[in-house]
PDB file of N, CA and C in Angstrom:
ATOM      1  N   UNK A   1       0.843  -1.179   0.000  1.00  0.00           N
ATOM      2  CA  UNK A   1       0.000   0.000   0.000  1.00  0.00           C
ATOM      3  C   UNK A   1       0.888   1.242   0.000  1.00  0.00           C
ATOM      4  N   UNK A   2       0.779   1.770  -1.233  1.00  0.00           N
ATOM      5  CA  UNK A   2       1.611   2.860  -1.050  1.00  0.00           C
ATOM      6  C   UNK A   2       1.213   4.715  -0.472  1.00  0.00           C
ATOM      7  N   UNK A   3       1.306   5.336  -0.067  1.00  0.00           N
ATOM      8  CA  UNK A   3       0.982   6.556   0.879  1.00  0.00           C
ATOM      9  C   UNK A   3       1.139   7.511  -0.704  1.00  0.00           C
ATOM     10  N   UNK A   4      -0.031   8.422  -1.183  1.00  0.00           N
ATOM     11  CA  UNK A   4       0.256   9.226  -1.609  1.00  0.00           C
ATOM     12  C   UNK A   4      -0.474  10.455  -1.054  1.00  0.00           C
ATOM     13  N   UNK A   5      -0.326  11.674  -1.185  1.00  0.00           N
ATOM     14  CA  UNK A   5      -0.816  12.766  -1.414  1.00  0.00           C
ATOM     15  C   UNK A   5       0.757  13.648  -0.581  1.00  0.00           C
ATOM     16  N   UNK A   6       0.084  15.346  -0.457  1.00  0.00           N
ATOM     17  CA  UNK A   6       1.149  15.817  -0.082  1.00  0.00           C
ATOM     18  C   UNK A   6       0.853  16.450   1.364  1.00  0.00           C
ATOM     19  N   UNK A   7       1.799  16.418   2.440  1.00  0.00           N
ATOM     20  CA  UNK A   7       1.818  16.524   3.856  1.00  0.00           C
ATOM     21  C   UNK A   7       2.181  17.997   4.201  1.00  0.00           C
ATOM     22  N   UNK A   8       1.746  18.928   4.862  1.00  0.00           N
ATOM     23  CA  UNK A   8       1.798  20.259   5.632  1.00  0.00           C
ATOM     24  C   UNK A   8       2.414  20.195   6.242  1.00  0.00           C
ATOM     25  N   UNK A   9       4.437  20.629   6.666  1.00  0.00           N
ATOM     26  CA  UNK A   9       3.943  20.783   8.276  1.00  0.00           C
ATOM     27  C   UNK A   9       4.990  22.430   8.769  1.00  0.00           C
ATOM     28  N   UNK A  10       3.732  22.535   9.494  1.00  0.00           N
ATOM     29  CA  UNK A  10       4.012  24.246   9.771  1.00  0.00           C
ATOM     30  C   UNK A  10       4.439  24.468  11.141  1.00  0.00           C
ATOM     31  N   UNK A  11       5.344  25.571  11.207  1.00  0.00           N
ATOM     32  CA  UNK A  11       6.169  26.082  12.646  1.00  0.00           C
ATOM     33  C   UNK A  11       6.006  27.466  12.559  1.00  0.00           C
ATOM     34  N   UNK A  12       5.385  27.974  13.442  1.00  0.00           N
ATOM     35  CA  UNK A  12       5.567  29.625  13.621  1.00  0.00           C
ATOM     36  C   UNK A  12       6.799  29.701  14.337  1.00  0.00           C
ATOM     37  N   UNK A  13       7.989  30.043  13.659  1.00  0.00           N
ATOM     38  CA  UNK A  13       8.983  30.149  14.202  1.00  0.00           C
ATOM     39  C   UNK A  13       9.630  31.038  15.713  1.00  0.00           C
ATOM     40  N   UNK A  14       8.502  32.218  15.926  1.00  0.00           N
ATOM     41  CA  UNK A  14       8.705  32.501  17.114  1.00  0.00           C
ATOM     42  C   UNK A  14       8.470  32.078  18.440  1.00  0.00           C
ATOM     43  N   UNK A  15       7.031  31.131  18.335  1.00  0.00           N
ATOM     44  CA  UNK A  15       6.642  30.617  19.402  1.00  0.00           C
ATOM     45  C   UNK A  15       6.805  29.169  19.102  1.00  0.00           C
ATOM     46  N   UNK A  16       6.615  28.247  18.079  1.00  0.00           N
ATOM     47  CA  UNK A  16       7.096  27.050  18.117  1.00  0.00           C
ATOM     48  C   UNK A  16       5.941  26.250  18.338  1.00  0.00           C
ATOM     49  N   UNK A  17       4.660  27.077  17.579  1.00  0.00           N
ATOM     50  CA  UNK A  17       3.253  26.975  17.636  1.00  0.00           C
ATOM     51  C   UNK A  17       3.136  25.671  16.181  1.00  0.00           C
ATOM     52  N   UNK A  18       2.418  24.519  16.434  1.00  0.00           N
ATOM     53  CA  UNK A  18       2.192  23.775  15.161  1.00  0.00           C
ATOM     54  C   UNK A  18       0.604  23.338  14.750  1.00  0.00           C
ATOM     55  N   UNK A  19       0.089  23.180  13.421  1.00  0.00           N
ATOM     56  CA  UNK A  19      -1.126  22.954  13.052  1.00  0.00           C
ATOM     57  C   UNK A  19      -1.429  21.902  13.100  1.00  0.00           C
ATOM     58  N   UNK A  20      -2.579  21.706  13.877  1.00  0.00           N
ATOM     59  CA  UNK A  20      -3.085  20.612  14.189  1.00  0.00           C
ATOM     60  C   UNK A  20      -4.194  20.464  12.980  1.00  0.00           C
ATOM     61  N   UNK A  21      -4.479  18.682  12.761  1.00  0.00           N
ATOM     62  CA  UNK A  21      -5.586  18.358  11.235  1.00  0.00           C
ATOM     63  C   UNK A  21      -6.948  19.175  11.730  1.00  0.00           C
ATOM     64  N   UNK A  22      -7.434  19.781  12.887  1.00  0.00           N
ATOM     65  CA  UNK A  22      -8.968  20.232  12.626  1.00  0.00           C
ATOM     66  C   UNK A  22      -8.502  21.570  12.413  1.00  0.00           C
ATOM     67  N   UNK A  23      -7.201  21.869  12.386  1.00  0.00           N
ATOM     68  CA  UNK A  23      -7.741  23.722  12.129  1.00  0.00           C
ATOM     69  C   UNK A  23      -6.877  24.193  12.806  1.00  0.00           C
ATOM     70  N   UNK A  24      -6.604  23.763  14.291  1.00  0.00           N
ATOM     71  CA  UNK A  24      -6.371  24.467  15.684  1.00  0.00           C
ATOM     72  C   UNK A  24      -4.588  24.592  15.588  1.00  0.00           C
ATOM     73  N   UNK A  25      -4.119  25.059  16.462  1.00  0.00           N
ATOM     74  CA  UNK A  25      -3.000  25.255  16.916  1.00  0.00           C
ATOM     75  C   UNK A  25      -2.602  24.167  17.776  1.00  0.00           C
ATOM     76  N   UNK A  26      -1.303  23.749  18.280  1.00  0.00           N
ATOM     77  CA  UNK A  26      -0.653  23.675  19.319  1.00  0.00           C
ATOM     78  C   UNK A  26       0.832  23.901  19.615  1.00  0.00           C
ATOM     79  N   UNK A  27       1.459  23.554  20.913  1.00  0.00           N
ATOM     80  CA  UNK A  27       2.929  23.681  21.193  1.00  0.00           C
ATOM     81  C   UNK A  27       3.704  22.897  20.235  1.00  0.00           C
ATOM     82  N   UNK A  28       4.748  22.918  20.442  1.00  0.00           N
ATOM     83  CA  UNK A  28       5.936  21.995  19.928  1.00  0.00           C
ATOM     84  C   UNK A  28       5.889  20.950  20.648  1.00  0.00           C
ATOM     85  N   UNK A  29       6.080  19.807  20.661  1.00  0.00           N
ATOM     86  CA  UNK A  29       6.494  18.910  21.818  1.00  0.00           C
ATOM     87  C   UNK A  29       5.005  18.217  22.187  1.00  0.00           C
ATOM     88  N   UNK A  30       3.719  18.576  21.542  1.00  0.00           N
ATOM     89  CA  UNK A  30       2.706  17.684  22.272  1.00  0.00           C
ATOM     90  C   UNK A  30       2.552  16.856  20.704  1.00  0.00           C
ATOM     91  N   UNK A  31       1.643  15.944  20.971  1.00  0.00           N
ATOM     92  CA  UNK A  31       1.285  14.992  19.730  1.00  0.00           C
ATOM     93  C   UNK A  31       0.709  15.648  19.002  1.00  0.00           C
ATOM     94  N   UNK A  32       0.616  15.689  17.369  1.00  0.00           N
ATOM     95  CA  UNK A  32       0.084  16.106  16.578  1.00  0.00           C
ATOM     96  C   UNK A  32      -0.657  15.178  14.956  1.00  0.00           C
ATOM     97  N   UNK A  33      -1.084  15.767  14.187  1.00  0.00           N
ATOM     98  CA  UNK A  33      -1.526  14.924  12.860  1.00  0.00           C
ATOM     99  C   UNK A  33      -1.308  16.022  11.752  1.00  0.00           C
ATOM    100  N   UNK A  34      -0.392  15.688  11.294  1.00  0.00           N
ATOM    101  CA  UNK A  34      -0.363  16.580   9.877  1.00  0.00           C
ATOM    102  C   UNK A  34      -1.083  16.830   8.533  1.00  0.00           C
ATOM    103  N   UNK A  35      -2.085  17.424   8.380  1.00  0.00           N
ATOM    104  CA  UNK A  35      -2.816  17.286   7.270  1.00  0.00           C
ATOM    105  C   UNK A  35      -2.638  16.798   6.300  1.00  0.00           C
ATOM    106  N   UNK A  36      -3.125  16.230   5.152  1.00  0.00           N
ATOM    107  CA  UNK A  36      -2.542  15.642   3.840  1.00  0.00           C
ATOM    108  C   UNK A  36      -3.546  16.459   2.791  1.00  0.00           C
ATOM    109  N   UNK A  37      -3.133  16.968   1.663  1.00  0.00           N
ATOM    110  CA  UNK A  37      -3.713  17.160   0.373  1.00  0.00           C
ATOM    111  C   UNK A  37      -3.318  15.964  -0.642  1.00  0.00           C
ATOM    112  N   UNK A  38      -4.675  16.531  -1.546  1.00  0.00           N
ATOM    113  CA  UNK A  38      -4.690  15.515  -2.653  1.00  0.00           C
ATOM    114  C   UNK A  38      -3.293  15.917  -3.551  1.00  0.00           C
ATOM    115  N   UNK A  39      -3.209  17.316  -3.886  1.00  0.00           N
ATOM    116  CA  UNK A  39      -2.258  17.259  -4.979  1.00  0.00           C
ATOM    117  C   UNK A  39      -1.119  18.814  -4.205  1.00  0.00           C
ATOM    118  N   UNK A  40       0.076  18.965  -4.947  1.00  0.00           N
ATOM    119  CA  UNK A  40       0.626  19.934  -4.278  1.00  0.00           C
ATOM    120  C   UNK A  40       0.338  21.421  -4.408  1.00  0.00           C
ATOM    121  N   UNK A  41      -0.454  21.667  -5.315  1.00  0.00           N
ATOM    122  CA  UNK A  41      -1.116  23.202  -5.522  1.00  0.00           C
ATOM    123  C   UNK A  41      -2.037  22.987  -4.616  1.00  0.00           C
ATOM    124  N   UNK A  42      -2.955  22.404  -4.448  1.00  0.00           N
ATOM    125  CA  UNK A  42      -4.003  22.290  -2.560  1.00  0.00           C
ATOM    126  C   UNK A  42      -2.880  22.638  -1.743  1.00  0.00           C
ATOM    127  N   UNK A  43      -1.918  21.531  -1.097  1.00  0.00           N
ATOM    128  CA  UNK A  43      -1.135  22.124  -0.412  1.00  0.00           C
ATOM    129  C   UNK A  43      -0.414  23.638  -0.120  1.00  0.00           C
ATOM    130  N   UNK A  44      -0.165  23.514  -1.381  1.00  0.00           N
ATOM    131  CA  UNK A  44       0.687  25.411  -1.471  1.00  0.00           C
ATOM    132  C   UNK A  44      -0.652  26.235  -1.447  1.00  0.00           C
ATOM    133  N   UNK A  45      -1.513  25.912  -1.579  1.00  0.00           N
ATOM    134  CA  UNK A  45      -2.872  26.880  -1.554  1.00  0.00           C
ATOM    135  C   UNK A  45      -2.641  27.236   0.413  1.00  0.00           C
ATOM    136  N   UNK A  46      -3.166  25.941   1.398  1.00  0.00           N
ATOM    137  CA  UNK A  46      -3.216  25.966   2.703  1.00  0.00           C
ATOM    138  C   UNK A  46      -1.668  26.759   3.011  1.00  0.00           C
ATOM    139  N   UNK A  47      -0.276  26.517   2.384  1.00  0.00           N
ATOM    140  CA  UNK A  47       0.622  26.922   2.802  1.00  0.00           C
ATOM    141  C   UNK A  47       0.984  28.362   2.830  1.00  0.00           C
ATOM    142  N   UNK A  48       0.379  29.165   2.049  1.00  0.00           N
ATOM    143  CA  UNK A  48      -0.027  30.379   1.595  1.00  0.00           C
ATOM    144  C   UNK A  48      -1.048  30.981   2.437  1.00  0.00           C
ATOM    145  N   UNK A  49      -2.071  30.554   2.525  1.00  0.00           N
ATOM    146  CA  UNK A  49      -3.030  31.011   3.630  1.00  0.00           C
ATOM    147  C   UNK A  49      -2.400  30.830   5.238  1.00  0.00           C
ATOM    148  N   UNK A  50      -1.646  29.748   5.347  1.00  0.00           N
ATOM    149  CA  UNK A  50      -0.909  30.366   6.428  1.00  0.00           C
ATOM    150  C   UNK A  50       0.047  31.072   7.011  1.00  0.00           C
ATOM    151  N   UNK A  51       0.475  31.313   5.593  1.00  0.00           N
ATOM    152  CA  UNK A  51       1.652  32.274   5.808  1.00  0.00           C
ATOM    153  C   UNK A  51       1.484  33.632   5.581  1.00  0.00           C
ATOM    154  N   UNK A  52       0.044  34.182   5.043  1.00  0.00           N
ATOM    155  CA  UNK A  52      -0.192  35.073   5.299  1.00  0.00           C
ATOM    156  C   UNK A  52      -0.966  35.430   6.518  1.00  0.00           C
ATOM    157  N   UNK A  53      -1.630  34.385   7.372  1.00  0.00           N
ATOM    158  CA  UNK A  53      -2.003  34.916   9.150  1.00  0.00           C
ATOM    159  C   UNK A  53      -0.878  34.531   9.948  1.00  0.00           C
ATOM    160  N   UNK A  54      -0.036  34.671   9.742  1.00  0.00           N
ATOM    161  CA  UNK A  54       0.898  34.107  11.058  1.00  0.00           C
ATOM    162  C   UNK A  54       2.001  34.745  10.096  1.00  0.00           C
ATOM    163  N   UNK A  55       2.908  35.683  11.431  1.00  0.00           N
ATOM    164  CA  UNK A  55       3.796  36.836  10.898  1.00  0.00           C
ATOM    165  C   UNK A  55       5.233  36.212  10.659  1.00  0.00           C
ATOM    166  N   UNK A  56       5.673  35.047  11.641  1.00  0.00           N
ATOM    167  CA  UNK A  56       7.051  34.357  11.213  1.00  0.00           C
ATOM    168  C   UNK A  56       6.366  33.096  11.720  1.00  0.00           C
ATOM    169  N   UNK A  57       6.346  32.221  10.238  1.00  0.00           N
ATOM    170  CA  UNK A  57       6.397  31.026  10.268  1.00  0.00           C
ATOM    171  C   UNK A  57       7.033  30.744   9.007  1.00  0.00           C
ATOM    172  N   UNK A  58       7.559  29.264   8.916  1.00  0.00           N
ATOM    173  CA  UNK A  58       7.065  28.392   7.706  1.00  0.00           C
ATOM    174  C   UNK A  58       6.924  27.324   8.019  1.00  0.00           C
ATOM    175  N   UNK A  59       6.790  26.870   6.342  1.00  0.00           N
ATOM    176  CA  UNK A  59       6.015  25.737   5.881  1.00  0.00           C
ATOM    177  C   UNK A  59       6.822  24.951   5.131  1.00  0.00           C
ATOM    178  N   UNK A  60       6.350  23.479   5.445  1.00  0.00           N
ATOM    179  CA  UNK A  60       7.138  22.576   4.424  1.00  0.00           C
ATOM    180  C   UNK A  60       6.130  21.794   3.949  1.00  0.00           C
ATOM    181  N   UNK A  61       6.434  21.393   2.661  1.00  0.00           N
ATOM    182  CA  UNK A  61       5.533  20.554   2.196  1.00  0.00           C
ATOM    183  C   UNK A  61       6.172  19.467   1.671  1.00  0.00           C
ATOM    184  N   UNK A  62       5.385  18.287   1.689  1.00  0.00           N
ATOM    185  CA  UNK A  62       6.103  16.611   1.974  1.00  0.00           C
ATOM    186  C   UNK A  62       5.446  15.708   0.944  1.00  0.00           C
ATOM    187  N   UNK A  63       5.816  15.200  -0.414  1.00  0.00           N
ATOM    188  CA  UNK A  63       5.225  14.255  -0.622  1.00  0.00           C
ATOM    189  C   UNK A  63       5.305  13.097  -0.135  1.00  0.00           C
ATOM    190  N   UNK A  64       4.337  12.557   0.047  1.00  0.00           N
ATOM    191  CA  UNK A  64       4.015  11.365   0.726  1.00  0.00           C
ATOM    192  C   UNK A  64       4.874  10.133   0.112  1.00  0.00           C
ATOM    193  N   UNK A  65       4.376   9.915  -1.327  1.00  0.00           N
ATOM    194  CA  UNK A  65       4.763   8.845  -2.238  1.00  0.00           C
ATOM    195  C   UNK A  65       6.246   8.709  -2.047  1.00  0.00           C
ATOM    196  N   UNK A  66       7.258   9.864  -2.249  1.00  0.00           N
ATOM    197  CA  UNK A  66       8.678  10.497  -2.607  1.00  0.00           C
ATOM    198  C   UNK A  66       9.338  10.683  -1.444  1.00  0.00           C
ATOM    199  N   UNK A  67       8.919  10.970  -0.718  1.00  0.00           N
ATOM    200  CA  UNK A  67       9.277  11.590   0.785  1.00  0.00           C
ATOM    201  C   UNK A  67      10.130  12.824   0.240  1.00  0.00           C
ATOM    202  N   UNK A  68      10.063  13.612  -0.899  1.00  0.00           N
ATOM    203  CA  UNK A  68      10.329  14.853  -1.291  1.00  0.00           C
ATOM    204  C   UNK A  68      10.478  15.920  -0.631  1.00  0.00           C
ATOM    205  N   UNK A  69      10.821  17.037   0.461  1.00  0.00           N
ATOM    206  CA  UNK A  69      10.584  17.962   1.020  1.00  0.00           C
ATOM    207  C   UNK A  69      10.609  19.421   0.078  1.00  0.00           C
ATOM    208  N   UNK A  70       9.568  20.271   0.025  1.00  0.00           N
ATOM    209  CA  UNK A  70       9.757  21.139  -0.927  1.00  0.00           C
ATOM    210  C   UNK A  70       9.815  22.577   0.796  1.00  0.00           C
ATOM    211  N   UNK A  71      10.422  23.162   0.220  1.00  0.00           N
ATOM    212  CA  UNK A  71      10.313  24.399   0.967  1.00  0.00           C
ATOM    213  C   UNK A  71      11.715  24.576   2.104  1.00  0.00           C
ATOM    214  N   UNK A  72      11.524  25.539   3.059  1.00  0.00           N
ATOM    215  CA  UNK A  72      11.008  25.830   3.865  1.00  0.00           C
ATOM    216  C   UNK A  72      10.255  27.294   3.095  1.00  0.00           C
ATOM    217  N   UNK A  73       8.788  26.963   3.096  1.00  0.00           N
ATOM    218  CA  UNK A  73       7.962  28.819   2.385  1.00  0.00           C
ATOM    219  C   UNK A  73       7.789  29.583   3.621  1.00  0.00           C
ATOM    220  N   UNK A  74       8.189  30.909   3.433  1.00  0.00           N
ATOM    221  CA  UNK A  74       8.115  31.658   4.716  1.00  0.00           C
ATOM    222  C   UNK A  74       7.274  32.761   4.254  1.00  0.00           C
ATOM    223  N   UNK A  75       7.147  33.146   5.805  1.00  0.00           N
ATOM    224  CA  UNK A  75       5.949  34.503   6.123  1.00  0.00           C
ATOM    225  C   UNK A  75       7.169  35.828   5.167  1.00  0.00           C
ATOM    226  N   UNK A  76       6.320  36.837   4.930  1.00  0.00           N
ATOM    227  CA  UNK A  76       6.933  37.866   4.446  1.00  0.00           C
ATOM    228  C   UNK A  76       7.566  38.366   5.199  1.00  0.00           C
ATOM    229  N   UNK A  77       8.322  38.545   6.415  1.00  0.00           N
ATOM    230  CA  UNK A  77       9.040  38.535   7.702  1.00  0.00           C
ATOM    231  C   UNK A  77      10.227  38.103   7.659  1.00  0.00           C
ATOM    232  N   UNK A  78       9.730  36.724   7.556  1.00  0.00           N
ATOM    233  CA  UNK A  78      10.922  35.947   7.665  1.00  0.00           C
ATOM    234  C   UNK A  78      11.831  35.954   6.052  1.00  0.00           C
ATOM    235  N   UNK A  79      11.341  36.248   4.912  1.00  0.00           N
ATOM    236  CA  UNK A  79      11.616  36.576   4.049  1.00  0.00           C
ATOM    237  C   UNK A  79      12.477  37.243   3.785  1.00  0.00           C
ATOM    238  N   UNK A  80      12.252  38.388   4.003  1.00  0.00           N
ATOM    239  CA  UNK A  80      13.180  40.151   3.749  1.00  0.00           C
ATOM    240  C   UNK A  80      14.832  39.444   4.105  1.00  0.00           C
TER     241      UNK A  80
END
């Protein structure tokens, strides 16, 4: 059985805040579930929307199939 789609996983780099699969926030260090999209433009869609509410974070995005890592995409902050 092979794992496809592509995996989220986000760090607000100042606080060390991560996205949990319903939506929510949490710490670093507690258990979490990383969302999955069907294809990687969904993904970069969610990765984008979070990088424009949250002032220093990023984002990595993971194919599943590849174990590929694309990114780290950052807030316009962390950017400059």
């Amino acid at each position: 059985m092979s794992k496809e789609g592509f995996e989220i996983i986000f760090c607000q780099a100042s606080t060390g805040i991560l996205l949990n699969s319903d939506g929510t926030f949490r710490r670093k260090g507690q258990s979490a579930f990383r969302p999955v999209f069907p294809s990687f433009s969904d993904a970069k869609v969610m990765s984008d929307a979070l990088l424009a509410k949250f002032v220093f974070a990023e984002v990595w995005i993971r194919d599943l199939e590849t174990g590929t890592v694309e990114g780290p995409f950052q807030s316009a902050h962390l950017s400059n």
